[in-house]
N, C-alpha and C. Protein backbone atom coordinates (compact mmCIF):
# COMPACT_ATOMS: atom_id res chain seq x y z
N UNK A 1 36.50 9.71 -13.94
CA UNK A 1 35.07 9.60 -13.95
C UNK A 1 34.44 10.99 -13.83
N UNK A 2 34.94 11.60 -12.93
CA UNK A 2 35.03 12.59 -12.70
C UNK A 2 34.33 13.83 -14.01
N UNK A 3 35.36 13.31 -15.00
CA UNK A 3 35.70 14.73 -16.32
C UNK A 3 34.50 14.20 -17.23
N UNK A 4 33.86 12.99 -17.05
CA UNK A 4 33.06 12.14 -18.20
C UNK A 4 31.63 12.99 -17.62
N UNK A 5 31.55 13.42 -16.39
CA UNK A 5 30.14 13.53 -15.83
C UNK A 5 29.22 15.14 -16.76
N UNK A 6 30.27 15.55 -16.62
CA UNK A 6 29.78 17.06 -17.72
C UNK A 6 31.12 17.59 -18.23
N UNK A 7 30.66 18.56 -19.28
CA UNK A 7 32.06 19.17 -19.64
C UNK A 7 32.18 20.28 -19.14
N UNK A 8 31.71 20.78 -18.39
CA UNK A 8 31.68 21.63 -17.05
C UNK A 8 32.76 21.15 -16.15
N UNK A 9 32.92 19.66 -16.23
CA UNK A 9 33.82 19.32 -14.57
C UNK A 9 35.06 19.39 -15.26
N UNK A 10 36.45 19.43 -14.58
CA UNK A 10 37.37 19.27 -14.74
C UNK A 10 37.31 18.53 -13.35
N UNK A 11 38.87 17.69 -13.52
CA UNK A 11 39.38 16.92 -12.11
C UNK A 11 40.82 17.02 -12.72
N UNK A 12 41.64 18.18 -11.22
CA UNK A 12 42.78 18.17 -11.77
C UNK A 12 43.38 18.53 -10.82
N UNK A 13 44.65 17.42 -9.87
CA UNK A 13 45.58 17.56 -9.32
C UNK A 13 44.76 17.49 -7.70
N UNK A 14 43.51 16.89 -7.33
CA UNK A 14 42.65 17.02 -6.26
C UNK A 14 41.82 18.28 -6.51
N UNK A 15 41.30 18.74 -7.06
CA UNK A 15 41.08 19.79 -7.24
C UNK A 15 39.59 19.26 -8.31
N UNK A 16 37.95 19.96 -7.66
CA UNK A 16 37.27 19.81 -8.85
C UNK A 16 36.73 21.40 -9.39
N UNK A 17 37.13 21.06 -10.80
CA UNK A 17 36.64 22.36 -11.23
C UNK A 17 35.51 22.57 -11.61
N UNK A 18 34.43 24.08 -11.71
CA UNK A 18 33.20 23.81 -12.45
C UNK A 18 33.06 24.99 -13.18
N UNK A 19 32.89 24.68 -14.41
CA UNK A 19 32.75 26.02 -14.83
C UNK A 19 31.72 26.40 -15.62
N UNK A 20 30.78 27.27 -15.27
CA UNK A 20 29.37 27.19 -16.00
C UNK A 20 28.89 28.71 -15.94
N UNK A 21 27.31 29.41 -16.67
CA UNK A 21 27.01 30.64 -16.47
C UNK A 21 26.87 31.18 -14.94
N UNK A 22 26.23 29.53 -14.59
CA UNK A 22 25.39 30.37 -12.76
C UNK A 22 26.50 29.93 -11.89
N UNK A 23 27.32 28.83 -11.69
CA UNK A 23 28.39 28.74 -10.96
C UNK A 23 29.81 28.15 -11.24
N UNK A 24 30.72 28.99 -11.09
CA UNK A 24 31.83 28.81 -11.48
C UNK A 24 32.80 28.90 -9.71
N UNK A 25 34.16 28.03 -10.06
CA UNK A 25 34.90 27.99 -8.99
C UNK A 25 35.28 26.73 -8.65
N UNK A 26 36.30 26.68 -7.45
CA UNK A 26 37.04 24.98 -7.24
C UNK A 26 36.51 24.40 -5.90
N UNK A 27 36.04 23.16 -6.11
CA UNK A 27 35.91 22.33 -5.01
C UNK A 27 37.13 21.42 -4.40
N UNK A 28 37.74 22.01 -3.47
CA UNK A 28 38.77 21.30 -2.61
C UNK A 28 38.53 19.85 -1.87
N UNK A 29 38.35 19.16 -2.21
CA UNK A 29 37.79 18.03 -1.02
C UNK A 29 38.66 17.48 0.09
N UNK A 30 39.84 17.77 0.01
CA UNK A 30 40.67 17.53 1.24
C UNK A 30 40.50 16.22 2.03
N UNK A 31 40.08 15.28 1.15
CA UNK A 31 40.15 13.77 1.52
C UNK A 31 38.41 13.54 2.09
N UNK A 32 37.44 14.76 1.85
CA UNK A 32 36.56 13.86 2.34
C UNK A 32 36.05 13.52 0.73
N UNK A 33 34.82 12.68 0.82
CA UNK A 33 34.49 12.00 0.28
C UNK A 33 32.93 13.41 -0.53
N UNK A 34 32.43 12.75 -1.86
CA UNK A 34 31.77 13.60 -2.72
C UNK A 34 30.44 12.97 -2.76
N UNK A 35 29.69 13.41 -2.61
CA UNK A 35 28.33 12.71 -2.89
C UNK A 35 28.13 13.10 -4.43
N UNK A 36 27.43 12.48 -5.32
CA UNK A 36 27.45 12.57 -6.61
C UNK A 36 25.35 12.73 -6.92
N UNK A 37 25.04 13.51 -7.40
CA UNK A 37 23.47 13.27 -7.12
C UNK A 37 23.37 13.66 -8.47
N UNK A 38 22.86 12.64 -9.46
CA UNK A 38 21.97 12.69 -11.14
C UNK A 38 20.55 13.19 -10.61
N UNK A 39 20.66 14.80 -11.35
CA UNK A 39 19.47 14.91 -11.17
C UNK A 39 18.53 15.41 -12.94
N UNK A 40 17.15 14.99 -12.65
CA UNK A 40 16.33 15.19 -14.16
C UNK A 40 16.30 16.85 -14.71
N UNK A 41 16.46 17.25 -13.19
CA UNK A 41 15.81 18.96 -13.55
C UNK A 41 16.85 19.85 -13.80
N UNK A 42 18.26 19.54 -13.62
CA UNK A 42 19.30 19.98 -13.59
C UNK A 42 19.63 20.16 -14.63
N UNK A 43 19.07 21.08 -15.73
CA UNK A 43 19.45 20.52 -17.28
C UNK A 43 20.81 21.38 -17.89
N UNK A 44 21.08 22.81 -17.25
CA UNK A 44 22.23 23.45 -17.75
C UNK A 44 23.41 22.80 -17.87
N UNK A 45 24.02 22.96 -16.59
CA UNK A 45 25.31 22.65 -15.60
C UNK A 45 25.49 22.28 -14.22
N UNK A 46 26.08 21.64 -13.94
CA UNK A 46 26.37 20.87 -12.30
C UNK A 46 26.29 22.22 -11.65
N UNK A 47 25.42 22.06 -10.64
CA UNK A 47 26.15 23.18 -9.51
C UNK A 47 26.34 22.09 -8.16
N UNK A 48 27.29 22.83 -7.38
CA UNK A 48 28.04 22.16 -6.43
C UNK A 48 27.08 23.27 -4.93
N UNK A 49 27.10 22.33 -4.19
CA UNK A 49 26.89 22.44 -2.53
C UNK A 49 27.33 22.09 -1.46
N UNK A 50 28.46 23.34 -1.08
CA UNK A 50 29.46 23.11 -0.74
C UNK A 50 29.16 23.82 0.96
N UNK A 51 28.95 23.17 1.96
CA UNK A 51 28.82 23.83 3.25
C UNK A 51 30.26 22.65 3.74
N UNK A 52 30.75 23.85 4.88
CA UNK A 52 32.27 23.36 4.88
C UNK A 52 31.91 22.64 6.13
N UNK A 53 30.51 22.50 6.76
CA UNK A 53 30.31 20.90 7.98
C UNK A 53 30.02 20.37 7.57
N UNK A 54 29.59 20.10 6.18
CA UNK A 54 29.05 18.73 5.60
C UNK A 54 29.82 18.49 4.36
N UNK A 55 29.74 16.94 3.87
CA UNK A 55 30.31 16.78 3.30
C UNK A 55 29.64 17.36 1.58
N UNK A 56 30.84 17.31 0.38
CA UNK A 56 30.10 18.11 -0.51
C UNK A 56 29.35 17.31 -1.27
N UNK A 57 28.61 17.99 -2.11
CA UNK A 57 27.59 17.34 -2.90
C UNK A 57 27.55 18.31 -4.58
N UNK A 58 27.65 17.09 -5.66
CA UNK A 58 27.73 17.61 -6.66
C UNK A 58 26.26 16.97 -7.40
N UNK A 59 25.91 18.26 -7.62
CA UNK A 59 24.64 17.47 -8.65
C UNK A 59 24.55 17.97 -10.18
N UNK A 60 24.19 17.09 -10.80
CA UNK A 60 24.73 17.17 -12.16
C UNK A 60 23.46 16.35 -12.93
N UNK A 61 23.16 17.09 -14.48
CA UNK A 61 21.85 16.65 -14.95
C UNK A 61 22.20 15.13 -15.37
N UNK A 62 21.25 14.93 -15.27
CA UNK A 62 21.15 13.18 -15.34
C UNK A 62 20.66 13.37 -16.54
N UNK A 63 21.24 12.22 -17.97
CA UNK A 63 21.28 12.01 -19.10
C UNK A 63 19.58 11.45 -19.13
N UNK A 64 19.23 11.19 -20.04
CA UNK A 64 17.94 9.97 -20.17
C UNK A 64 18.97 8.51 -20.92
N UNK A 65 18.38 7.04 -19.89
CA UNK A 65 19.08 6.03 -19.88
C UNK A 65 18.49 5.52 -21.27
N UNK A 66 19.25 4.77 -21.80
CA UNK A 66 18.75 4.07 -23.68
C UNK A 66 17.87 3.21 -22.77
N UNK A 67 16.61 2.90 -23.45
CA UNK A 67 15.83 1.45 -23.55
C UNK A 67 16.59 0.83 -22.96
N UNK A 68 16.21 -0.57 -22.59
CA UNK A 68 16.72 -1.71 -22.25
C UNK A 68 16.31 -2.70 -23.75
N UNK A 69 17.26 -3.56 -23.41
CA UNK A 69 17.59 -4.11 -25.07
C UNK A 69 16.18 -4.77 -25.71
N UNK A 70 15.31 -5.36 -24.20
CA UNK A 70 13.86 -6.32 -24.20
C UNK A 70 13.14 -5.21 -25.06
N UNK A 71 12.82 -4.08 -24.05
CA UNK A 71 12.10 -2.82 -24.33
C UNK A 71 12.06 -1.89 -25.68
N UNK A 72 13.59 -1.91 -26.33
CA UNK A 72 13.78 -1.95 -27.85
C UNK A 72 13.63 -2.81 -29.02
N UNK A 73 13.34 -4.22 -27.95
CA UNK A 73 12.87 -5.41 -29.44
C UNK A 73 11.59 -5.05 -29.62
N UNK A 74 10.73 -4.59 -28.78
CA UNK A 74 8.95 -4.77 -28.27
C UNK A 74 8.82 -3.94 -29.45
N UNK A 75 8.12 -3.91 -29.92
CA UNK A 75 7.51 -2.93 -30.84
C UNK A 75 6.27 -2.12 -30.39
N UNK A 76 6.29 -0.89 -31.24
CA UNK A 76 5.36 0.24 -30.49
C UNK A 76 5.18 0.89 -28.75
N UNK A 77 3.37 -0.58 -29.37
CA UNK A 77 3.07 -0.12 -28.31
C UNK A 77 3.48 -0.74 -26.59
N UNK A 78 3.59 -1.60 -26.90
CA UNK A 78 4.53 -2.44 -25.86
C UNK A 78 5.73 -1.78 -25.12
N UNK A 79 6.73 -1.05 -26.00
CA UNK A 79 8.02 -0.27 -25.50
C UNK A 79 7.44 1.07 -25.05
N UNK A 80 6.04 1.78 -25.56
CA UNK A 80 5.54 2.71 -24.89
C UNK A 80 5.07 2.13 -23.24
N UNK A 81 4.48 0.82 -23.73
CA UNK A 81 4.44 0.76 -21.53
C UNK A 81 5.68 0.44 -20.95
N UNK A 82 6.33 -0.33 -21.38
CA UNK A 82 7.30 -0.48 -20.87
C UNK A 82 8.20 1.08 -20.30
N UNK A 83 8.11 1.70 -21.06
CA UNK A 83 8.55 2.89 -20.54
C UNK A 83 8.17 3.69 -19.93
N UNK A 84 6.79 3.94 -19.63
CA UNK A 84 5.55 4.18 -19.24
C UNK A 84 5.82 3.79 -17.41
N UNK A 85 5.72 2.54 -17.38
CA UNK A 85 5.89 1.32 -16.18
C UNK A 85 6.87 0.89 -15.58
N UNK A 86 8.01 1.22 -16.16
CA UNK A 86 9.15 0.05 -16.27
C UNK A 86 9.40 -1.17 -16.89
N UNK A 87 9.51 -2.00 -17.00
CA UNK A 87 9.48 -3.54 -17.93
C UNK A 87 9.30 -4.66 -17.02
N UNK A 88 9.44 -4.08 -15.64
CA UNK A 88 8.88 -5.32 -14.78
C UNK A 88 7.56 -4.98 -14.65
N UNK A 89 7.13 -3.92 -14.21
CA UNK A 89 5.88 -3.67 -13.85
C UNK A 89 5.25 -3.66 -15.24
N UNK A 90 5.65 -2.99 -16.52
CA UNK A 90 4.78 -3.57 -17.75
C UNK A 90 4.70 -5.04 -17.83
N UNK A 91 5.65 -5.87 -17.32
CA UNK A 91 5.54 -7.37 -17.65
C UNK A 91 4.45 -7.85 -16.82
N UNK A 92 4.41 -7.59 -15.80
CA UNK A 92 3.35 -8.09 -14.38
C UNK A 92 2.12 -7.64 -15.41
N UNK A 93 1.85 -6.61 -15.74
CA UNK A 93 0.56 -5.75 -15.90
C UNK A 93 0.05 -7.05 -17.13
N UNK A 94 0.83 -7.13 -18.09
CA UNK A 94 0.52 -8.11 -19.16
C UNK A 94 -0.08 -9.23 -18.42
N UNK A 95 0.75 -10.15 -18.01
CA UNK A 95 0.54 -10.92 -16.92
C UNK A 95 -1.07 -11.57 -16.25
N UNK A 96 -1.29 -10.26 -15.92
CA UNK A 96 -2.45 -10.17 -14.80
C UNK A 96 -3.55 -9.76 -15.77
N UNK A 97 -3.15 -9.59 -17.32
CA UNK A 97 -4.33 -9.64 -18.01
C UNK A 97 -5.30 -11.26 -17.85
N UNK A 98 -4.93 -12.07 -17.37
CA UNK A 98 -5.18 -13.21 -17.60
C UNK A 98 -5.88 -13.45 -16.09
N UNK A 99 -5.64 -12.85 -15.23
CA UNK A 99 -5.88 -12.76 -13.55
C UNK A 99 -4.57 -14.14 -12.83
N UNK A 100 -4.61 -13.95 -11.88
CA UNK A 100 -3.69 -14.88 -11.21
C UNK A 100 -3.08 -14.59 -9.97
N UNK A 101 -2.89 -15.52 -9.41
CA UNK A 101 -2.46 -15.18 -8.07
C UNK A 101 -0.70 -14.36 -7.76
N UNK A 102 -0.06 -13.97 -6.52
CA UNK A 102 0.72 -13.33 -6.41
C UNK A 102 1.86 -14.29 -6.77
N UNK A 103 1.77 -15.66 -6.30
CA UNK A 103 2.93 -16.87 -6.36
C UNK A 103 3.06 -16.72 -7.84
N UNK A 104 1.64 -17.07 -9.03
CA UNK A 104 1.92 -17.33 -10.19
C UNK A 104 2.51 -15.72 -10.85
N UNK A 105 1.91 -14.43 -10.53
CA UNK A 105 2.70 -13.40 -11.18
C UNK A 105 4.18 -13.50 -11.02
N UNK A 106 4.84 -13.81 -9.70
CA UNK A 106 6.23 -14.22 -9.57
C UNK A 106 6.83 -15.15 -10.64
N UNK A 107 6.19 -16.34 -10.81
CA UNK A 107 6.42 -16.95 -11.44
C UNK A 107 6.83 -16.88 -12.81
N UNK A 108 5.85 -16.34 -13.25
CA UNK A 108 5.38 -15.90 -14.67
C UNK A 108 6.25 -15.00 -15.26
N UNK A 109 6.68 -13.69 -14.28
CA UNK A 109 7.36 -12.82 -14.87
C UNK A 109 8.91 -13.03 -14.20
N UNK A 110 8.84 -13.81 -13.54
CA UNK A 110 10.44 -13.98 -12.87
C UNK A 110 10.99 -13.47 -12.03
N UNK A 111 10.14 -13.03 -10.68
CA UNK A 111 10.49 -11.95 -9.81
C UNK A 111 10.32 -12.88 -8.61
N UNK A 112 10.72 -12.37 -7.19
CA UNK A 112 10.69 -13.24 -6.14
C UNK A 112 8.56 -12.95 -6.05
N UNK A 113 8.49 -13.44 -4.65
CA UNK A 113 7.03 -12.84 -4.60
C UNK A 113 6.83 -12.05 -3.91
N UNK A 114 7.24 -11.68 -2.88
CA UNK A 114 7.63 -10.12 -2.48
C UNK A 114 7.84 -9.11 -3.22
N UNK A 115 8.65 -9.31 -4.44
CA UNK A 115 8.76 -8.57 -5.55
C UNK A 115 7.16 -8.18 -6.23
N UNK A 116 6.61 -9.66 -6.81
CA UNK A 116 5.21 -9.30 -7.08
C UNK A 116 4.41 -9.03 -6.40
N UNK A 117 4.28 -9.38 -5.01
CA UNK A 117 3.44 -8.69 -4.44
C UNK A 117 3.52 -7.00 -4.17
N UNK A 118 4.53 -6.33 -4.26
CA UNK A 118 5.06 -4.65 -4.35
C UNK A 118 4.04 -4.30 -5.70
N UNK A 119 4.52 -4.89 -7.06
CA UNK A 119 4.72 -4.88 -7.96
C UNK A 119 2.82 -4.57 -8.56
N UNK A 120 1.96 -5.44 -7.87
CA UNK A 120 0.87 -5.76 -7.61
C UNK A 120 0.52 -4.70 -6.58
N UNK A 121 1.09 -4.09 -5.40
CA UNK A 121 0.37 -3.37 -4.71
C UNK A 121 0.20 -1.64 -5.70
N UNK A 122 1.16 -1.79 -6.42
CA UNK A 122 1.56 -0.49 -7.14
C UNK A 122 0.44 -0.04 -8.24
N UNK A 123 0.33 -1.47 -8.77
CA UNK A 123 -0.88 -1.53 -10.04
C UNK A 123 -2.05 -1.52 -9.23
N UNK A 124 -2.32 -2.08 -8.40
CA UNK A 124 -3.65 -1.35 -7.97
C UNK A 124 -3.68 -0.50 -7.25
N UNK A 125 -3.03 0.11 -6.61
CA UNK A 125 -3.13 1.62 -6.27
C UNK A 125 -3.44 2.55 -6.99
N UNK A 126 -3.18 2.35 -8.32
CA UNK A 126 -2.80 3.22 -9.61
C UNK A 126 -4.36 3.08 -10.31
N UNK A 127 -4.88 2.14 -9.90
CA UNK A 127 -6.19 1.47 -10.47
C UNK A 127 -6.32 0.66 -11.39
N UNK A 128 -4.77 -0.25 -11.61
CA UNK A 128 -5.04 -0.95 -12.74
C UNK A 128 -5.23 -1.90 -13.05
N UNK A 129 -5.13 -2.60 -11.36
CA UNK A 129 -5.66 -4.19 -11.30
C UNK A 129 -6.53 -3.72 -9.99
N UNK A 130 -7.12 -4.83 -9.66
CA UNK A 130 -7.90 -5.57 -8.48
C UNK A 130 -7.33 -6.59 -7.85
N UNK A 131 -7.28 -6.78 -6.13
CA UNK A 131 -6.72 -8.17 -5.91
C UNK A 131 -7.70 -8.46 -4.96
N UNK A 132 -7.73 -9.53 -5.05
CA UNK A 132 -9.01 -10.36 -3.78
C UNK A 132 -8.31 -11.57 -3.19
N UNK A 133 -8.89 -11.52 -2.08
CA UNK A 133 -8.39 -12.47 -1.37
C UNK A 133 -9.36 -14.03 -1.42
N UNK A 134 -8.31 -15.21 -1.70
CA UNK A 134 -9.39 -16.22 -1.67
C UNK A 134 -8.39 -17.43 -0.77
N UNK A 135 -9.13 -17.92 0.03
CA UNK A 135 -8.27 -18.19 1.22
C UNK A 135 -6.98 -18.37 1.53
N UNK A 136 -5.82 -18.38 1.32
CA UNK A 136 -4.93 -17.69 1.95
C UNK A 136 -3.82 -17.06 0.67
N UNK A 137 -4.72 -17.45 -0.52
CA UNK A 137 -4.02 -16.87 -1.79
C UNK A 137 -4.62 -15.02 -2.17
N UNK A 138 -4.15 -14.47 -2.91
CA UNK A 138 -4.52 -13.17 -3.27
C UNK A 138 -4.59 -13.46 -4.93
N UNK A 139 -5.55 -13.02 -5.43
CA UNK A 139 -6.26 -13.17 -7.14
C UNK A 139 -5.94 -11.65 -7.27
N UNK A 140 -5.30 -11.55 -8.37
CA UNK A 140 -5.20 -10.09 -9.02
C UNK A 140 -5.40 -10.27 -10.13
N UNK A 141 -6.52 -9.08 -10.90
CA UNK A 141 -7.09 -9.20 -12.00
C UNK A 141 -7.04 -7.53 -12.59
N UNK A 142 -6.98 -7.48 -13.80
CA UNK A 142 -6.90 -6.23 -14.64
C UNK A 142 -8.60 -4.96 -14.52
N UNK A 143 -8.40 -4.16 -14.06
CA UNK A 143 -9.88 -3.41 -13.74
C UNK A 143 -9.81 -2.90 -15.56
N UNK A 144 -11.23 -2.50 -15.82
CA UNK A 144 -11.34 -1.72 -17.08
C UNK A 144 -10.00 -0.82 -17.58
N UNK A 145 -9.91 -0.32 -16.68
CA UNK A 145 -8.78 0.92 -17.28
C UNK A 145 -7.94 0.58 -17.14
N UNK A 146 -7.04 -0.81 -16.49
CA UNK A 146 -5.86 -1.67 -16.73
C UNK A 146 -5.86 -2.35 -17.89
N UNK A 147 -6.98 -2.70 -18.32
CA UNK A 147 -6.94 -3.57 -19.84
C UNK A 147 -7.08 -2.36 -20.72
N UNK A 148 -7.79 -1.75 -20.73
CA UNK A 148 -7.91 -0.46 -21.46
C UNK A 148 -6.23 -0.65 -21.85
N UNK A 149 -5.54 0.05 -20.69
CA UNK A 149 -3.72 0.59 -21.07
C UNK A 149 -3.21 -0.76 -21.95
N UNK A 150 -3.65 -1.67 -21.68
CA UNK A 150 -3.12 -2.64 -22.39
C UNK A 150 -4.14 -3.27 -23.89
N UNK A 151 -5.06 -2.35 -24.02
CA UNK A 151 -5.64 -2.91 -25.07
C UNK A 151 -6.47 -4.16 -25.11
N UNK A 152 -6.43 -4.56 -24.19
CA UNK A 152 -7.69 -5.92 -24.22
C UNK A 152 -8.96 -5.56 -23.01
N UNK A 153 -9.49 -6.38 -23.17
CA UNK A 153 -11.04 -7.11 -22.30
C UNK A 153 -10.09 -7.44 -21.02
N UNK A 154 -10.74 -7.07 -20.11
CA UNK A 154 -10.88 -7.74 -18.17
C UNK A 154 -10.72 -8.94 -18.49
N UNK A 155 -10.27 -10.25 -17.79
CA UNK A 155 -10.96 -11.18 -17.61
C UNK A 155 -12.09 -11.32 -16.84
N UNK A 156 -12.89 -11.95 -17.14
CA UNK A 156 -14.26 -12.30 -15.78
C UNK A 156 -13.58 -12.68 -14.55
N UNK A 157 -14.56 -12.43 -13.52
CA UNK A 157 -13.95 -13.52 -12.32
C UNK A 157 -14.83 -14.80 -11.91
């Protein structure tokens, strides 16, 4: 797994190798254990952080993940939020074009309601829904600039 992560790493005989412009040299691990950290900004080569009281840590640029298979059927503009959002939180956002409570966004998009309710606290933080409370249910509805991202009209309330 090791040799698949960059072609920088070697793994050979316990032994990890790295070999790159800014750091080159062998990581011994001597039975402890490697922390592995994908990172976005890391775009050259892995560099390793190696303090001999802690355990080591290799960080290494993190690829960009393909679509998800939903997110590649969608066409356009749809796979732009989705990617944008994620595909749960683009799905909720669709969703709540219509307004509805936290039970029915669960419902609707297939998430627990804890899930939608996160999911829902996120979009309106962001400003892209509204939620109101109507006695012991919560109504979440799309503000202008939530339908805007999605191309339609608010619903009324």
């Amino acid at each position: 797994m090791l040799n698949s992560l960059h072609p920088a790493l070697t793994w050979r005989d316990q032994v990890l190798e790295v070999a790159g412009d800014h750091v080159t040299g062998e990581l011994e691990l001597d039975g402890r254990g490697l922390r592995l950290v994908p990172a976005y900004f890391c775009r050259q080569a892995p560099t390793l952080l190696a303090d001999p009281g802690l355990p080591p840590v290799l960080v290494y640029p993190a690829e960009a993940r393909p679509p998800a298979p939903a997110a590649a059927a969608t066409p356009g503009a749809e796979a732009a939020l989705a990617d944008l959002l994620g595909a749960t939180r683009a799905s909720a956002l669709r969703v709540l074009a219509d307004g509805c409570t936290t039970t029915e966004l669960g419902r609707r998009v297939g998430i627990t309601i804890s899930a939608a309710s996160y999911h829902a606290s996120i979009l309106r933080s962001s400003g892209l829904v509204t939620s109101e409370r109507n006695g012991t249910a919560v109504i979440h509805r799309l503000t202008v600039l939530g339908a805007d991202l999605l191309g339609r009209r608010p619903a009324h309330s």
